[in-house]
Structures are given as structure tokens and as C-alpha cells.
Protein backbone atom coordinates (compact mmCIF):
# COMPACT_ATOMS: atom_id res chain seq x y z
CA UNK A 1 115.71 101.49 68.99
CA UNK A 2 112.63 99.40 70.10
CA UNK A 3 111.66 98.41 73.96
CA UNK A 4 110.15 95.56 73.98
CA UNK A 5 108.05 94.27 77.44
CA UNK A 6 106.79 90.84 78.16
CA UNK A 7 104.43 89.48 80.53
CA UNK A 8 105.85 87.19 82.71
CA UNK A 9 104.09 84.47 84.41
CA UNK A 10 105.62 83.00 87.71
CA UNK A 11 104.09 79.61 88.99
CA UNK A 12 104.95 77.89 92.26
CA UNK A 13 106.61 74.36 90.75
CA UNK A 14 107.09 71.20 92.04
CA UNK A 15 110.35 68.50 92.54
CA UNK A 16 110.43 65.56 90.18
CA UNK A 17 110.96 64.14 93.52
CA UNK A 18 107.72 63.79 95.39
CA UNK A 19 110.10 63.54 98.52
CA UNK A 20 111.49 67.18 98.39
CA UNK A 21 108.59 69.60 99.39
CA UNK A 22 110.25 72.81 99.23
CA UNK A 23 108.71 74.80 96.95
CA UNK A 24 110.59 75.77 93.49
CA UNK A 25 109.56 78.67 91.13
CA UNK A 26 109.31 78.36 87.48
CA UNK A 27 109.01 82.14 85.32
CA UNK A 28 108.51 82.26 81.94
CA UNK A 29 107.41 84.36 78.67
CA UNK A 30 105.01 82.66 77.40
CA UNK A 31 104.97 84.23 73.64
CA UNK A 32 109.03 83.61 73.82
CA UNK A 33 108.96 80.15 76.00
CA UNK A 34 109.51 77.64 72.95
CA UNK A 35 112.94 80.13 71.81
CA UNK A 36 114.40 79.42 75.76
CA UNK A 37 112.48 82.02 77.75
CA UNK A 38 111.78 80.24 81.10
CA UNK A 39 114.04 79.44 84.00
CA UNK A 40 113.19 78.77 87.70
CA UNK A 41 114.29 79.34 91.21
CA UNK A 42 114.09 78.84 95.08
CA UNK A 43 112.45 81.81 95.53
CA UNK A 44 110.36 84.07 93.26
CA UNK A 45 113.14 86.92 93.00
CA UNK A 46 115.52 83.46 92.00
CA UNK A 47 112.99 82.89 89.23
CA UNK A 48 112.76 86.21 87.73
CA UNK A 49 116.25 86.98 88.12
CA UNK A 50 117.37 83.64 86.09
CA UNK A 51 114.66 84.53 83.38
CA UNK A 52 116.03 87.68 82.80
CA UNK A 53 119.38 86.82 82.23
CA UNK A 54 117.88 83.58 80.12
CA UNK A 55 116.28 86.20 78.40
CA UNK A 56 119.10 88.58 77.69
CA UNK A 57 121.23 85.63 76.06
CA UNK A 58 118.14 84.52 74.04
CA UNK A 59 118.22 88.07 72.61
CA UNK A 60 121.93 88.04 72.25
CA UNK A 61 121.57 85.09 70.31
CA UNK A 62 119.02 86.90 67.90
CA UNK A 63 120.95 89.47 67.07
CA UNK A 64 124.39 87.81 66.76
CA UNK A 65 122.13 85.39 64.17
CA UNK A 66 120.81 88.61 62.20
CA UNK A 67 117.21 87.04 63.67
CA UNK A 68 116.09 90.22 65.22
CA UNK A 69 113.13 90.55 63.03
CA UNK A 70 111.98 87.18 65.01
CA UNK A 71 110.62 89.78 67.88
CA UNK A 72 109.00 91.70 65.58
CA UNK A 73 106.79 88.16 64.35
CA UNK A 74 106.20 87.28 67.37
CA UNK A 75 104.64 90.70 68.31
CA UNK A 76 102.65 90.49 65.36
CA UNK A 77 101.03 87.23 65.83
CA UNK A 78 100.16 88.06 69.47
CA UNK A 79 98.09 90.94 67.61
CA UNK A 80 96.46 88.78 65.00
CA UNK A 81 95.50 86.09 67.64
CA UNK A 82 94.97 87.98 71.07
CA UNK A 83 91.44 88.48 72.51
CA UNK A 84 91.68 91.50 73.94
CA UNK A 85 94.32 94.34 71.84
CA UNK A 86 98.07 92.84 72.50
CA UNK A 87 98.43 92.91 76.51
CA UNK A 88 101.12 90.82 77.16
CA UNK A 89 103.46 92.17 74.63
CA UNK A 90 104.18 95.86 74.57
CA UNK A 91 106.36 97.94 72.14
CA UNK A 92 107.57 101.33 72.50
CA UNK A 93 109.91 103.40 70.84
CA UNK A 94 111.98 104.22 73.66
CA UNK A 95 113.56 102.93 76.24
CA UNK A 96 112.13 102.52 79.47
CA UNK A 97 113.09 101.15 82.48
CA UNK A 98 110.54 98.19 84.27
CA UNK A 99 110.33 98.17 87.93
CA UNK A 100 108.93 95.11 89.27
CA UNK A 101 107.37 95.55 92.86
């Protein structure tokens, strides 16, 4: 069993309708973004609640697909191409629990 965590980057978004100026959150992974990873909200919590449950189909998906090993590639090329040793993607071998604050 793997863990894998993702940095997650929350942005304050705007209507497609310039005459709605609440505020709207997007969230989003950006190393898992193009595979469905990004959702949005009213509020921040809205956001990152969304995304995770985006995020738990996209990897219930994977695995119903036998496409598991598609985490694994994308860990690797966020290795291979990172700046600075993989800080947005983190692996462990066993299972944690994230706490957001």
C-alpha cells in the first residue's frame, strides 16, 4: 500500500459573468489536473472539499481501469523535471492521515 500526497493549489476565480462579483474558488492538482483533478467552490473549504471527492473518483477510475501504475508515472516525471527534489508530490509507504489547517 502506497500514500500518495499532492499539492494543492487554491485560487480565488472569477464568474464568466462580469456581473456576478462574488468570489468563486477553483482547487486543483496540478501534476493530476489534465486526468480531472480540479473542481471549485463558494468558499475555499467548498473548493477543497469538491476536489477531494473529484479526486477520489479519478482514482476509482484508475484502478477499476487496471491504470494504477498511471500515479506511479506521474510521480516519476515530477522527479525527472522538478527544480528542486519532488515537493509537490510525496510518496510514502504508509498511510497517513493529512490535516489541512
Amino acid at each position: 500500500m502506497k500514500t500518495y500526497t499532492f499539492e494543492v493549489v487554491i485560487e480565488e476565480d472569477e464568474w464568466l459573468d462580469e456581473r456576478i462579483k462574488d468570489p468563486v474558488w477553483r482547487a486543483y492538482i496540478p501534476e493530476l489536473e489534465h486526468q480531472g483533478a480540479s473542481s471549485w467552490g463558494y468558499t475555499q473549504k467548498e473548493a477543497l472539499k469538491n476536489l477531494q471527492d473529484a479526486v477520489d473518483l479519478l482514482i476509482e477510475s484508475l484502478l477499476a481501469h487496471g491504470e494504477e501504475h498511471l500515479l506511479e508515472s506521474i510521480v516519476q516525471h515530477e522527479r525527472e523535471c522538478a527544480s528542486e527534489p519532488c515537493s509537490r508530490i510525496q510518496v510514502s509507504d504508509v498511510p497517513l492521515i493529512a490535516i489541512t489547517v
